[in-house]
PDB file of N, CA and C in Angstrom:
ATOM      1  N   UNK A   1      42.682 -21.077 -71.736  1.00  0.00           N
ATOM      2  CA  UNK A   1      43.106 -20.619 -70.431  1.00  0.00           C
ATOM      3  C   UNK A   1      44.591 -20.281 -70.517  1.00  0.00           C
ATOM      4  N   UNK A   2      44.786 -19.336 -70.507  1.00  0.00           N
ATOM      5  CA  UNK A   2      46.547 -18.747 -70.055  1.00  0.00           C
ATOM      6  C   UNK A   2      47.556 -19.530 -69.177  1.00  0.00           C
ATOM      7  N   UNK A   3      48.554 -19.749 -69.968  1.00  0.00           N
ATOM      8  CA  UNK A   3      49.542 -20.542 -68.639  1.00  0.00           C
ATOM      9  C   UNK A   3      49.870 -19.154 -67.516  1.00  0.00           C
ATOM     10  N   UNK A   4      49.773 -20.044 -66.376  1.00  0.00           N
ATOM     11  CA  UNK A   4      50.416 -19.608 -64.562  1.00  0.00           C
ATOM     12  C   UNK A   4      51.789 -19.070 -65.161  1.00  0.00           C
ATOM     13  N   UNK A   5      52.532 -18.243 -64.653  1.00  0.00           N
ATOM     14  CA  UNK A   5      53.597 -17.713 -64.660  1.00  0.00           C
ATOM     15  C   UNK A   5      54.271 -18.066 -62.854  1.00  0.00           C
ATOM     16  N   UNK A   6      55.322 -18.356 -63.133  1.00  0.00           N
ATOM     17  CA  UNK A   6      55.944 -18.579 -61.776  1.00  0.00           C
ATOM     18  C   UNK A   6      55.479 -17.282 -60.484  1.00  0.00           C
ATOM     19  N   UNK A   7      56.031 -16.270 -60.656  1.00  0.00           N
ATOM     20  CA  UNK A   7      55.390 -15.247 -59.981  1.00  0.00           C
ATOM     21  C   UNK A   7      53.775 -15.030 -59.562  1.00  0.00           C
ATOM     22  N   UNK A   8      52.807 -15.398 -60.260  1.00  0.00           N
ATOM     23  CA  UNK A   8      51.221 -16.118 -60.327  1.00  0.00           C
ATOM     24  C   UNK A   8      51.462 -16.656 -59.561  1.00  0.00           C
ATOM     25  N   UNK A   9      51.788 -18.197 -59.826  1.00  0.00           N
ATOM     26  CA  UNK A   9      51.586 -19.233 -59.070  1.00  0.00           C
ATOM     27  C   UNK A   9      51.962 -18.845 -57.139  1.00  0.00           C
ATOM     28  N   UNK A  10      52.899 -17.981 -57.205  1.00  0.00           N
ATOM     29  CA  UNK A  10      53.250 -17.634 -55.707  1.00  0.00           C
ATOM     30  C   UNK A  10      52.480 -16.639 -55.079  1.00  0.00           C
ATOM     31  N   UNK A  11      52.024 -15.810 -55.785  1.00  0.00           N
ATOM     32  CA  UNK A  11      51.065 -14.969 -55.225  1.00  0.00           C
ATOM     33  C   UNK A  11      49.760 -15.651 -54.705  1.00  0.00           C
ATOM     34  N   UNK A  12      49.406 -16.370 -55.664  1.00  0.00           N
ATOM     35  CA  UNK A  12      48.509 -17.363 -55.565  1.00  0.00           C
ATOM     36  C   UNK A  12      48.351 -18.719 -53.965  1.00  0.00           C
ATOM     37  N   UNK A  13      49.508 -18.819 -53.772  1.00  0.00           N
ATOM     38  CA  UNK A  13      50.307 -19.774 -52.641  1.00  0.00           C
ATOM     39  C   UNK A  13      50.180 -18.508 -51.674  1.00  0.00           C
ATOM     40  N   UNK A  14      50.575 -17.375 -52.087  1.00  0.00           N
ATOM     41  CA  UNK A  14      50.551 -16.398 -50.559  1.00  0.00           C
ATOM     42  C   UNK A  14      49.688 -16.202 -50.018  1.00  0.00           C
ATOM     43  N   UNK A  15      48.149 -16.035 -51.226  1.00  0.00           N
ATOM     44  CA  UNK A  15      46.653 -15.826 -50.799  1.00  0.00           C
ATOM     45  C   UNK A  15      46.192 -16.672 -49.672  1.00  0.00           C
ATOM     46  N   UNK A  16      46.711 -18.103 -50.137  1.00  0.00           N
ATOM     47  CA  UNK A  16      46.023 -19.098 -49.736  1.00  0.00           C
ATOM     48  C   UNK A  16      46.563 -19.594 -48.328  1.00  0.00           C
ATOM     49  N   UNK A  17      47.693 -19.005 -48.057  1.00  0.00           N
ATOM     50  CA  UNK A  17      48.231 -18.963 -46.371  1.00  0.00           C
ATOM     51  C   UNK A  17      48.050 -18.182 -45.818  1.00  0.00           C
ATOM     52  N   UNK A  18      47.551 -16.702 -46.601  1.00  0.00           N
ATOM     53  CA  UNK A  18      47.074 -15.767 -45.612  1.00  0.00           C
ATOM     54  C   UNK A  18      45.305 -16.005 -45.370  1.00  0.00           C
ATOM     55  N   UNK A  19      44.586 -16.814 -46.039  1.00  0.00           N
ATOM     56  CA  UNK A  19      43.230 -16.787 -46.067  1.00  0.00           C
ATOM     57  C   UNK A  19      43.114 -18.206 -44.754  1.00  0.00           C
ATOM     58  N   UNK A  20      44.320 -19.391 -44.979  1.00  0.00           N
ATOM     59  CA  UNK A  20      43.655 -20.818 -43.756  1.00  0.00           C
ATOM     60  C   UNK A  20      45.030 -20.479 -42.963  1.00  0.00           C
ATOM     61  N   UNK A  21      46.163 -19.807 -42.960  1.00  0.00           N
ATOM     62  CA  UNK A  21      46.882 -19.685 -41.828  1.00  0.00           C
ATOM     63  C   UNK A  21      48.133 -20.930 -41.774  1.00  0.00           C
ATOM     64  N   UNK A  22      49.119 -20.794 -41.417  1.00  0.00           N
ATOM     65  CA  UNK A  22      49.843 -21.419 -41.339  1.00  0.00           C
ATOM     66  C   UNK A  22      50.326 -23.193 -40.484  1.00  0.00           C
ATOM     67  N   UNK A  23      49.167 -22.525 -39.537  1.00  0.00           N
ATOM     68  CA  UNK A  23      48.675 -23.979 -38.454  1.00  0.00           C
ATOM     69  C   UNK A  23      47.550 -25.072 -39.391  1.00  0.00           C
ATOM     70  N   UNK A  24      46.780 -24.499 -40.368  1.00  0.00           N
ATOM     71  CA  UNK A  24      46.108 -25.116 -41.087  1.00  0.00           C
ATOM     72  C   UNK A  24      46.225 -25.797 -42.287  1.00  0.00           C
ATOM     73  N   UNK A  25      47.543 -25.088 -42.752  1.00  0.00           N
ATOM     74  CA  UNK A  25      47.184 -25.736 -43.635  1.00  0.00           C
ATOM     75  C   UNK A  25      48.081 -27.153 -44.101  1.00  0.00           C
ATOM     76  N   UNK A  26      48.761 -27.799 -43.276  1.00  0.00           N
ATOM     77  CA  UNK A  26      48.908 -28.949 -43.293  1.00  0.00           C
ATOM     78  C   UNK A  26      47.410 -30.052 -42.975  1.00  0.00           C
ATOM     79  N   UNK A  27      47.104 -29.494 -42.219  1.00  0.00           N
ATOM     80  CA  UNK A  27      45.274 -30.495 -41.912  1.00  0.00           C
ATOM     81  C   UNK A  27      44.848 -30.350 -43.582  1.00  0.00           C
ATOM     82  N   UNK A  28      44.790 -29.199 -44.398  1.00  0.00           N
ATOM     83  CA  UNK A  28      43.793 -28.896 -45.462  1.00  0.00           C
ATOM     84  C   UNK A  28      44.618 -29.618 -46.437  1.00  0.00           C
ATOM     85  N   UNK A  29      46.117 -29.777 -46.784  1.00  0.00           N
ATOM     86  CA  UNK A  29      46.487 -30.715 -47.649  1.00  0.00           C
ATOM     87  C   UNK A  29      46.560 -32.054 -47.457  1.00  0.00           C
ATOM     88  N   UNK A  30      46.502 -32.529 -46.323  1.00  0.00           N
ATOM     89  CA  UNK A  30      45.862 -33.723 -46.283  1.00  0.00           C
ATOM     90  C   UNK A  30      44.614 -34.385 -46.449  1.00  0.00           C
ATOM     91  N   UNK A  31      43.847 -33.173 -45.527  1.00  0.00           N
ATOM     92  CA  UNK A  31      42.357 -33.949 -45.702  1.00  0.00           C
ATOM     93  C   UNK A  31      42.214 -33.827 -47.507  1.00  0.00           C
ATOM     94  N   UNK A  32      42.648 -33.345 -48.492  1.00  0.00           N
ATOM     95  CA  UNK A  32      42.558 -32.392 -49.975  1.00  0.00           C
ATOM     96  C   UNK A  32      42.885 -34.119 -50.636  1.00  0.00           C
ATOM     97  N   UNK A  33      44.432 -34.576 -49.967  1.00  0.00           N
ATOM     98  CA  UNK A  33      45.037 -36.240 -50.144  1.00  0.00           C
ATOM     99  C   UNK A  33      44.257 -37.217 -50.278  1.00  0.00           C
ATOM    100  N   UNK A  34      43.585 -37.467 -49.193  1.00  0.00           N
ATOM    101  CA  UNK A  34      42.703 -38.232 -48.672  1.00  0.00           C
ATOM    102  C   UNK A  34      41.640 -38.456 -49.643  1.00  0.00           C
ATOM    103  N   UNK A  35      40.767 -36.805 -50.071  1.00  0.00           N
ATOM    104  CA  UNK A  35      39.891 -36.703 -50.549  1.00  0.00           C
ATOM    105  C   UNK A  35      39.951 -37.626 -52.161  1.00  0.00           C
ATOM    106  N   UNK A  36      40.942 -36.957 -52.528  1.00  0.00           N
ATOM    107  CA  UNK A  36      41.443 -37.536 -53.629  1.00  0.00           C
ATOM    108  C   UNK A  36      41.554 -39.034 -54.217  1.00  0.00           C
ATOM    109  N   UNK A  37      42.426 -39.519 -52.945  1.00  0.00           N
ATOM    110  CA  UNK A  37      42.528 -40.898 -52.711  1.00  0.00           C
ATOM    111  C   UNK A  37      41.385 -41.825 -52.905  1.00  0.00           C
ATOM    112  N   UNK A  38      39.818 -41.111 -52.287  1.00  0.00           N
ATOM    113  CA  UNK A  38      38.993 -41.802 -52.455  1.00  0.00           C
ATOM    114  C   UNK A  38      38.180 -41.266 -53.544  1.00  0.00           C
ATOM    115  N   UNK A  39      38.232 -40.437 -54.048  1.00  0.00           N
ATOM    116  CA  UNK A  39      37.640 -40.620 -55.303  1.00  0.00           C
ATOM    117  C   UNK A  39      38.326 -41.278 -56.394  1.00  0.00           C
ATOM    118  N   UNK A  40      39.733 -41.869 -56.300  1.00  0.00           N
ATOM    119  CA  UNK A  40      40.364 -42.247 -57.342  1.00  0.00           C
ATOM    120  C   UNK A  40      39.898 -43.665 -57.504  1.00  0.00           C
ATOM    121  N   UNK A  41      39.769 -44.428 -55.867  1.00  0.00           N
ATOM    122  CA  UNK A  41      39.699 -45.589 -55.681  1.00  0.00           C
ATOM    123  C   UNK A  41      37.653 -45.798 -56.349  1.00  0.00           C
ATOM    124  N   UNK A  42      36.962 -44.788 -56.067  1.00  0.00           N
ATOM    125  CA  UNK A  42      35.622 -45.180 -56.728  1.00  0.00           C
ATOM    126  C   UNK A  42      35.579 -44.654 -58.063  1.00  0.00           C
ATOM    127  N   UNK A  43      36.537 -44.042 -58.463  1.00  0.00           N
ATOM    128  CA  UNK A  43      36.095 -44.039 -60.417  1.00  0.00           C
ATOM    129  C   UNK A  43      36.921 -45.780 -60.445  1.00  0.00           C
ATOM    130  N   UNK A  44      37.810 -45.990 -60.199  1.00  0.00           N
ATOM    131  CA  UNK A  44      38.491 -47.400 -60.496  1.00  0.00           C
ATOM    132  C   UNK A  44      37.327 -48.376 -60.246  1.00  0.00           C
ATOM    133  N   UNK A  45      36.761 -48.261 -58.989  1.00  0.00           N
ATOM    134  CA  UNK A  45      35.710 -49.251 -58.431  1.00  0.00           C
ATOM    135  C   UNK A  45      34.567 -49.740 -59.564  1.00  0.00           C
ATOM    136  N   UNK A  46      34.015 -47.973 -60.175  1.00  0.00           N
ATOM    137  CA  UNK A  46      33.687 -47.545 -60.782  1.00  0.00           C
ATOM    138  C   UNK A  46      33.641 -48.878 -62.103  1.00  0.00           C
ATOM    139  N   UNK A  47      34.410 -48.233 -62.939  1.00  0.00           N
ATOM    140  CA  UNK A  47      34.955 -49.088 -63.913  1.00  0.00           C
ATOM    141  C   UNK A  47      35.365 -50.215 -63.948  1.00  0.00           C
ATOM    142  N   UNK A  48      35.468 -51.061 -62.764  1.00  0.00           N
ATOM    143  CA  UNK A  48      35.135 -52.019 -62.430  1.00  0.00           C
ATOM    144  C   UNK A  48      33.853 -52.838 -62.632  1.00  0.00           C
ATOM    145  N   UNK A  49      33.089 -52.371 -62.406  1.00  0.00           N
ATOM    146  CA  UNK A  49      31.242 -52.340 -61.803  1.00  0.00           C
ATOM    147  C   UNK A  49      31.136 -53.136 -63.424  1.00  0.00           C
ATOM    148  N   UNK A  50      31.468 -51.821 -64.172  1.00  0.00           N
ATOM    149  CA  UNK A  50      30.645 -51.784 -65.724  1.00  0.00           C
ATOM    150  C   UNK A  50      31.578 -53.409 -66.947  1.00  0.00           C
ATOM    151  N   UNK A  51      33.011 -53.664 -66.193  1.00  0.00           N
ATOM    152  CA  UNK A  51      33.224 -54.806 -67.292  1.00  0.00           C
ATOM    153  C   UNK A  51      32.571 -56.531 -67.068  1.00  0.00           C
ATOM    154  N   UNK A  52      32.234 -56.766 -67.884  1.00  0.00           N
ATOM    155  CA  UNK A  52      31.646 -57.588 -67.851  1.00  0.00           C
ATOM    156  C   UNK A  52      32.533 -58.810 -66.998  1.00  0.00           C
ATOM    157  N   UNK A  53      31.609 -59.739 -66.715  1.00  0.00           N
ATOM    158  CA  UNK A  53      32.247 -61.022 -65.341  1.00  0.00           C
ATOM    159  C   UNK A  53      32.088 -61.861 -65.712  1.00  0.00           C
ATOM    160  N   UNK A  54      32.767 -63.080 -66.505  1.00  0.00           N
ATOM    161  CA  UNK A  54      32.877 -64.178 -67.343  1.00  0.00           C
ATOM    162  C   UNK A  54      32.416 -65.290 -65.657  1.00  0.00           C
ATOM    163  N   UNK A  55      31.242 -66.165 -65.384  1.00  0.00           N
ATOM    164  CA  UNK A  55      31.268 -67.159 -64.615  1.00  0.00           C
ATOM    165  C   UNK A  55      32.270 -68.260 -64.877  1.00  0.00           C
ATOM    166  N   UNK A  56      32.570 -68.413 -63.589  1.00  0.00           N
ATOM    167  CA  UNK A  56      33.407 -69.704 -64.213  1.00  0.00           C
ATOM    168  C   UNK A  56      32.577 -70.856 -63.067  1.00  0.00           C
ATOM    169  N   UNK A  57      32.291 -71.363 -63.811  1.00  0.00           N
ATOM    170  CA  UNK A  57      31.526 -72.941 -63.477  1.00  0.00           C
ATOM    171  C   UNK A  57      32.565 -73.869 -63.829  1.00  0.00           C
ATOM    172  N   UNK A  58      32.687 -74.988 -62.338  1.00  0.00           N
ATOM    173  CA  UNK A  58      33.500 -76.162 -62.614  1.00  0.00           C
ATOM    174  C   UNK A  58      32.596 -77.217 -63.454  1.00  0.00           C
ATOM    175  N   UNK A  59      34.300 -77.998 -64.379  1.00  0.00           N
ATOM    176  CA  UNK A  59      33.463 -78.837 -65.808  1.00  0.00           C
ATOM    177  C   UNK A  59      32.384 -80.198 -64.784  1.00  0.00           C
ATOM    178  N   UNK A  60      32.637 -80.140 -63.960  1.00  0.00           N
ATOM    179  CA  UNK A  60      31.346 -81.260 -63.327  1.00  0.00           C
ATOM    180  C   UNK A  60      30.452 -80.793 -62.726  1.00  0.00           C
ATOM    181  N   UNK A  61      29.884 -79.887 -62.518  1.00  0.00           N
ATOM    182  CA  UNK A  61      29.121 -79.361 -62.408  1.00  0.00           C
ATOM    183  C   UNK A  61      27.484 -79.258 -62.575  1.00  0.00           C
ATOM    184  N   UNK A  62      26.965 -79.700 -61.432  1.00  0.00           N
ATOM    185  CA  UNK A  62      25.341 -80.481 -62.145  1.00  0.00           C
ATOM    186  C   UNK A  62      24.374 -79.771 -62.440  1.00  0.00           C
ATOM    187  N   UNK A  63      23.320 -79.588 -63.301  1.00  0.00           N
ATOM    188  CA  UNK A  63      22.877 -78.773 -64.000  1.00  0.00           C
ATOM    189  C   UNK A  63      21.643 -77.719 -62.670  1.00  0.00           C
ATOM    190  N   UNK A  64      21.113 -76.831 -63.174  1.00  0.00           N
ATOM    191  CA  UNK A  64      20.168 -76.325 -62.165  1.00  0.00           C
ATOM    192  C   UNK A  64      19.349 -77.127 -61.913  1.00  0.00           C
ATOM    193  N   UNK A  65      18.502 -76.665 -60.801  1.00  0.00           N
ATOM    194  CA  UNK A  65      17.521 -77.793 -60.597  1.00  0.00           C
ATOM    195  C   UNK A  65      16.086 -76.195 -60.535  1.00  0.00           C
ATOM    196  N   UNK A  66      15.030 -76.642 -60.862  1.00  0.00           N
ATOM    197  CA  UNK A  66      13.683 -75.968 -61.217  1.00  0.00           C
ATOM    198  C   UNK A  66      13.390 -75.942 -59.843  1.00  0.00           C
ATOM    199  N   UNK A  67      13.468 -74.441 -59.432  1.00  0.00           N
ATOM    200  CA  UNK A  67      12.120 -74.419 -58.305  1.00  0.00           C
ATOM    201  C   UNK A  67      11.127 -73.793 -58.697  1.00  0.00           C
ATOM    202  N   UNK A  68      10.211 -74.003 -57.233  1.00  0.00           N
ATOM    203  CA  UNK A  68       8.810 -73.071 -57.696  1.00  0.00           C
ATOM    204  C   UNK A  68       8.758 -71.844 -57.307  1.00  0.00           C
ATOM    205  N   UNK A  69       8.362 -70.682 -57.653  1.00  0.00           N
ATOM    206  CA  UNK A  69       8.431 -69.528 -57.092  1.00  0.00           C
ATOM    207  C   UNK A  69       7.798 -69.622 -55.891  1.00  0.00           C
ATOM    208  N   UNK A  70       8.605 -68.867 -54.973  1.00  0.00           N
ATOM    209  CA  UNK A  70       7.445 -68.608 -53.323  1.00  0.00           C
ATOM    210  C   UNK A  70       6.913 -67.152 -53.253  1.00  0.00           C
ATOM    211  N   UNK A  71       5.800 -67.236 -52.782  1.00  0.00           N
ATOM    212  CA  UNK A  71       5.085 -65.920 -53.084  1.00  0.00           C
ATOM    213  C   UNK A  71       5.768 -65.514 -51.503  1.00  0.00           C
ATOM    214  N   UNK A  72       5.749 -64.085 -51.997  1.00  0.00           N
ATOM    215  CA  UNK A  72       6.642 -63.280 -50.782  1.00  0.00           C
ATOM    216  C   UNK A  72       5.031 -63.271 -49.444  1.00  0.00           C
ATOM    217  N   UNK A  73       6.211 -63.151 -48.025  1.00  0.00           N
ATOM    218  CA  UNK A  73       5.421 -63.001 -47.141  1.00  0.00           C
ATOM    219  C   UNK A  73       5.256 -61.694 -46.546  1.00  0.00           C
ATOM    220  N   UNK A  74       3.758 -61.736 -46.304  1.00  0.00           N
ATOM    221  CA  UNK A  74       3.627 -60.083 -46.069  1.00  0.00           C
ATOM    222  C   UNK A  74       2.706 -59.778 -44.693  1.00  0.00           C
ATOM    223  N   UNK A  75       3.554 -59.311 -43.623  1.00  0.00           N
ATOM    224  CA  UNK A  75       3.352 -59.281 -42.367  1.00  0.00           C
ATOM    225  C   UNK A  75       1.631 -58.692 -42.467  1.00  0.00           C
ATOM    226  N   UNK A  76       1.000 -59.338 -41.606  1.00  0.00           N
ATOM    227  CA  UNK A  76      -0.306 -58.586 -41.170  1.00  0.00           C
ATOM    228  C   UNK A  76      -0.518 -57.484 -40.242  1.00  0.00           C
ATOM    229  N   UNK A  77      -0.761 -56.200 -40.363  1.00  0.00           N
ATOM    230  CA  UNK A  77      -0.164 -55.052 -39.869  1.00  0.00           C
ATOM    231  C   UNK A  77      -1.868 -55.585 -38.772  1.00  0.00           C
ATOM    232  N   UNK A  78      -1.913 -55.066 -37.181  1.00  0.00           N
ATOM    233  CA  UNK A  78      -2.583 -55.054 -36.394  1.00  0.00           C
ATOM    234  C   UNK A  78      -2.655 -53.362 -35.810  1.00  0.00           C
ATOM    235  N   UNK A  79      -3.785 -52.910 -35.916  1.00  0.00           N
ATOM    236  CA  UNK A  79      -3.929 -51.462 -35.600  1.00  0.00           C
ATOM    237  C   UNK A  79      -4.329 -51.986 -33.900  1.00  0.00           C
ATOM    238  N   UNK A  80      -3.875 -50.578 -33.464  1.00  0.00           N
ATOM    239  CA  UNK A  80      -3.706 -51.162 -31.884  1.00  0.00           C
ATOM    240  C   UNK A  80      -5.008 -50.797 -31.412  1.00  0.00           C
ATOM    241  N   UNK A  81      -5.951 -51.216 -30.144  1.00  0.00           N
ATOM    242  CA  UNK A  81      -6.872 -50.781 -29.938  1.00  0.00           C
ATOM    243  C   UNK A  81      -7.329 -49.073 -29.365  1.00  0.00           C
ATOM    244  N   UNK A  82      -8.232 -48.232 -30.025  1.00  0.00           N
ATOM    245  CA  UNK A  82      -8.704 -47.112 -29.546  1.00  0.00           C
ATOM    246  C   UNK A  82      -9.162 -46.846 -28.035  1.00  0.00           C
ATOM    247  N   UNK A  83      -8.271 -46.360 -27.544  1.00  0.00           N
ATOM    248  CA  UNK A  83      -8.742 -45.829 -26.069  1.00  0.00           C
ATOM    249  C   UNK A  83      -9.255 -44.296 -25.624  1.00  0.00           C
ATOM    250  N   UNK A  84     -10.610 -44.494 -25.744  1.00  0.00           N
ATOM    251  CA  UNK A  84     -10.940 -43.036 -25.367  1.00  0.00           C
ATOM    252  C   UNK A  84     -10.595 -42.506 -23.535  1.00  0.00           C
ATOM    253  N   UNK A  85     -10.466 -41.190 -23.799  1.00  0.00           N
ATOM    254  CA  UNK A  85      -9.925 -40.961 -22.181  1.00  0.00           C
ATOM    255  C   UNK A  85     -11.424 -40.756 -21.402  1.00  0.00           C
ATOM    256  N   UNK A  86     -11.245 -40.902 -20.535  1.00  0.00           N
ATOM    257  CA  UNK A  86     -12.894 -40.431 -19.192  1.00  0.00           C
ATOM    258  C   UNK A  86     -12.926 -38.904 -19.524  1.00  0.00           C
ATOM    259  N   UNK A  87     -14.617 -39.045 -19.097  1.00  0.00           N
ATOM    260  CA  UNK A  87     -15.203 -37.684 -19.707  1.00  0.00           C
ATOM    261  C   UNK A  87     -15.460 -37.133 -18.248  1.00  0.00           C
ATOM    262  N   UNK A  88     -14.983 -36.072 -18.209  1.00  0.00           N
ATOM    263  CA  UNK A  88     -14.586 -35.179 -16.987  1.00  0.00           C
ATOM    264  C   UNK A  88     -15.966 -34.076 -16.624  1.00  0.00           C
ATOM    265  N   UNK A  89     -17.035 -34.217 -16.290  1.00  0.00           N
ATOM    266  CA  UNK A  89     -17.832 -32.711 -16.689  1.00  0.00           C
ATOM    267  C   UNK A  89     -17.756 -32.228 -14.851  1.00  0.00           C
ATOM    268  N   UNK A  90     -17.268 -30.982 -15.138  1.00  0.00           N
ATOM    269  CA  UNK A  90     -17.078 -29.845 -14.302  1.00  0.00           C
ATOM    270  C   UNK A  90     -18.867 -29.326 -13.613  1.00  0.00           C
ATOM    271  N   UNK A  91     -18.133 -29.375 -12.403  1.00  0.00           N
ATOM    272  CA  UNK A  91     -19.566 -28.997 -11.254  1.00  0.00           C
ATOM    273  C   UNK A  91     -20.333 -27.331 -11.943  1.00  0.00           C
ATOM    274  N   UNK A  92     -21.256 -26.829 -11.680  1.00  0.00           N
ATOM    275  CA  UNK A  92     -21.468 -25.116 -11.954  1.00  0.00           C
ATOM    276  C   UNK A  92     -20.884 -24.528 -10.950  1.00  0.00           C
ATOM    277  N   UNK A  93     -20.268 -23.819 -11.500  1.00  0.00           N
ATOM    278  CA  UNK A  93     -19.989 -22.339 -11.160  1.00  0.00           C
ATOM    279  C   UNK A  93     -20.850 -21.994  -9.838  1.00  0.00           C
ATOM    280  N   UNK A  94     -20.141 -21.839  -8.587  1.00  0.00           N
ATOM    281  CA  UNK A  94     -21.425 -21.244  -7.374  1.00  0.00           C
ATOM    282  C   UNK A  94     -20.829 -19.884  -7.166  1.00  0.00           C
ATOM    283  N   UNK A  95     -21.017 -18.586  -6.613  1.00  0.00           N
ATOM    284  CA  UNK A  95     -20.501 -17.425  -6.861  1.00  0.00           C
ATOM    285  C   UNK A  95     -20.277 -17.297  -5.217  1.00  0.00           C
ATOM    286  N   UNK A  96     -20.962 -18.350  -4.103  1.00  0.00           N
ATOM    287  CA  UNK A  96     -21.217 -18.636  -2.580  1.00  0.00           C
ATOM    288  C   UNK A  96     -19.911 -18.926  -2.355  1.00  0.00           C
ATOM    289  N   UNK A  97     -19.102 -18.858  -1.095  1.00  0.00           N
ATOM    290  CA  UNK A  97     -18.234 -19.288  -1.006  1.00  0.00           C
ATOM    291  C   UNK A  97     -18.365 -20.689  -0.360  1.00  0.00           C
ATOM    292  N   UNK A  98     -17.666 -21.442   0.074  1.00  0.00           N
ATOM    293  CA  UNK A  98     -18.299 -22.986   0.533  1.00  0.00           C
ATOM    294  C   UNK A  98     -17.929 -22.801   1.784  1.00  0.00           C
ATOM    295  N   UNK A  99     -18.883 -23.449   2.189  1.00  0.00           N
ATOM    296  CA  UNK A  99     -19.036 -23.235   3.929  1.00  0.00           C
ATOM    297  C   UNK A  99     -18.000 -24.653   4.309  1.00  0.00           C
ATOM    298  N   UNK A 100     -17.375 -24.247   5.668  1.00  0.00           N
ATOM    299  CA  UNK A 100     -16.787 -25.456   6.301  1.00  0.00           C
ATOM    300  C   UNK A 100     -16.689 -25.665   7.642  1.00  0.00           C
ATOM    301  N   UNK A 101     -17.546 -27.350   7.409  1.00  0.00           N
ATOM    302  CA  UNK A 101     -18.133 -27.502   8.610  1.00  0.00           C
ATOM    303  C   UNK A 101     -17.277 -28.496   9.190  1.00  0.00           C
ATOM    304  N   UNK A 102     -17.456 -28.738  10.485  1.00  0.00           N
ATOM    305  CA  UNK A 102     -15.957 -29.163  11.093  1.00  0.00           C
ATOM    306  C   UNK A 102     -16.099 -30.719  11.247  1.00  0.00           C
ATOM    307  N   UNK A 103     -14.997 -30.933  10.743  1.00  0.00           N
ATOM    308  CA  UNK A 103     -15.077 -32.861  10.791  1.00  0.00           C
ATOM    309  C   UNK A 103     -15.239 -33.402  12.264  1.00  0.00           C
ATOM    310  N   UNK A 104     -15.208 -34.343  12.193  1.00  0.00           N
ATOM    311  CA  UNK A 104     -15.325 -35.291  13.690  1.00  0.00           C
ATOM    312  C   UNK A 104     -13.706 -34.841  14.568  1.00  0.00           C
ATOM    313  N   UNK A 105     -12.469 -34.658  14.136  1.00  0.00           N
ATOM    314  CA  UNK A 105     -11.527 -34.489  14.794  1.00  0.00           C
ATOM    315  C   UNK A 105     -11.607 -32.952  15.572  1.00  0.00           C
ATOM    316  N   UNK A 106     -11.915 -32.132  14.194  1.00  0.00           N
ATOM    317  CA  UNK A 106     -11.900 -30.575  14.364  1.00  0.00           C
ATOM    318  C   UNK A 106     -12.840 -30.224  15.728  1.00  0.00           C
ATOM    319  N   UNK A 107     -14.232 -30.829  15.565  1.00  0.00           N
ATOM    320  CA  UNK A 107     -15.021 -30.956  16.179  1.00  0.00           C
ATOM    321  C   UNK A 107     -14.739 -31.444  18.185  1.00  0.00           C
ATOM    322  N   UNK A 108     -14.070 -32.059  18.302  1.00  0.00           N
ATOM    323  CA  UNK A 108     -13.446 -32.010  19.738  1.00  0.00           C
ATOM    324  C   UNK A 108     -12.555 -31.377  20.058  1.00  0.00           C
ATOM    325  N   UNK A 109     -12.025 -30.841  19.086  1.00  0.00           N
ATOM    326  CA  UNK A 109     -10.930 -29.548  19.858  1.00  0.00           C
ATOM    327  C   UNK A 109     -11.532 -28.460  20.133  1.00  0.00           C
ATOM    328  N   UNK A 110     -11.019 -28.102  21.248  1.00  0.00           N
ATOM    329  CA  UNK A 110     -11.840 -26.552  22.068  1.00  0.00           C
ATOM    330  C   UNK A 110     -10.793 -25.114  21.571  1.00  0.00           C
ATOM    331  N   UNK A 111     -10.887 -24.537  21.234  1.00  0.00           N
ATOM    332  CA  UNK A 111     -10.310 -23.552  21.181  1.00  0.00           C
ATOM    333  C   UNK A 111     -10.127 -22.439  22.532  1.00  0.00           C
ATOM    334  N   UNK A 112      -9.267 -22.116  22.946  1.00  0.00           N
ATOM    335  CA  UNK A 112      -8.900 -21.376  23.870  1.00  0.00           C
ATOM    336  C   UNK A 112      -8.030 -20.286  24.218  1.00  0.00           C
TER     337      UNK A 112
END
């Protein structure tokens, strides 16, 4: 890869304020900080993980004691009960129109 030449490198810097703008790009070198920050801290974490961890047990210390294995517990799943819905069957089809005959109220009023 070719070394940056000073003049490069600024053209390069000009692109990149004319492409996020001058209001932005303080937010974009920080959040860029940040980003950084935490990937540095999980490769360290990282490499952490993998060296080995010497126990340290105090010298009085009483020896294990034998248990018995417990067999794991395993919930009994309950299927909920099937509810069928009501069976609806529809009157036939009359092509008549329905007659209407007058209730007990209708029935004492007089029309006039």
């Amino acid at each position: 890869m070719p070394n940056l030449k000073p003049g490069e490198i600024a053209l390069i810097l000009l692109i990149v304020l004319l492409l996020f703008g001058a209001k932005r790009l303080p937010d974009l070198a920080r959040s860029v900080g940040k980003s950084l920050k935490i990937l540095k801290t999980e490769v360290k974490d990282l490499g952490d993980d993998d060296a080995p961890v010497a126990p340290s047990a105090p010298a009085n210390a009483a020896p294990p004691v034998a248990t018995t294995p417990v067999a794991p517990v395993v919930p009994t799943v309950v299927a909920p009960p099937v509810v069928t819905p009501p069976v609806v069957i529809p009157e036939p089809y009359s092509s008549a129109p329905a007659s209407r005959t007058p209730s007990g109220d209708d029935a004492d009023r007089k029309q006039v």
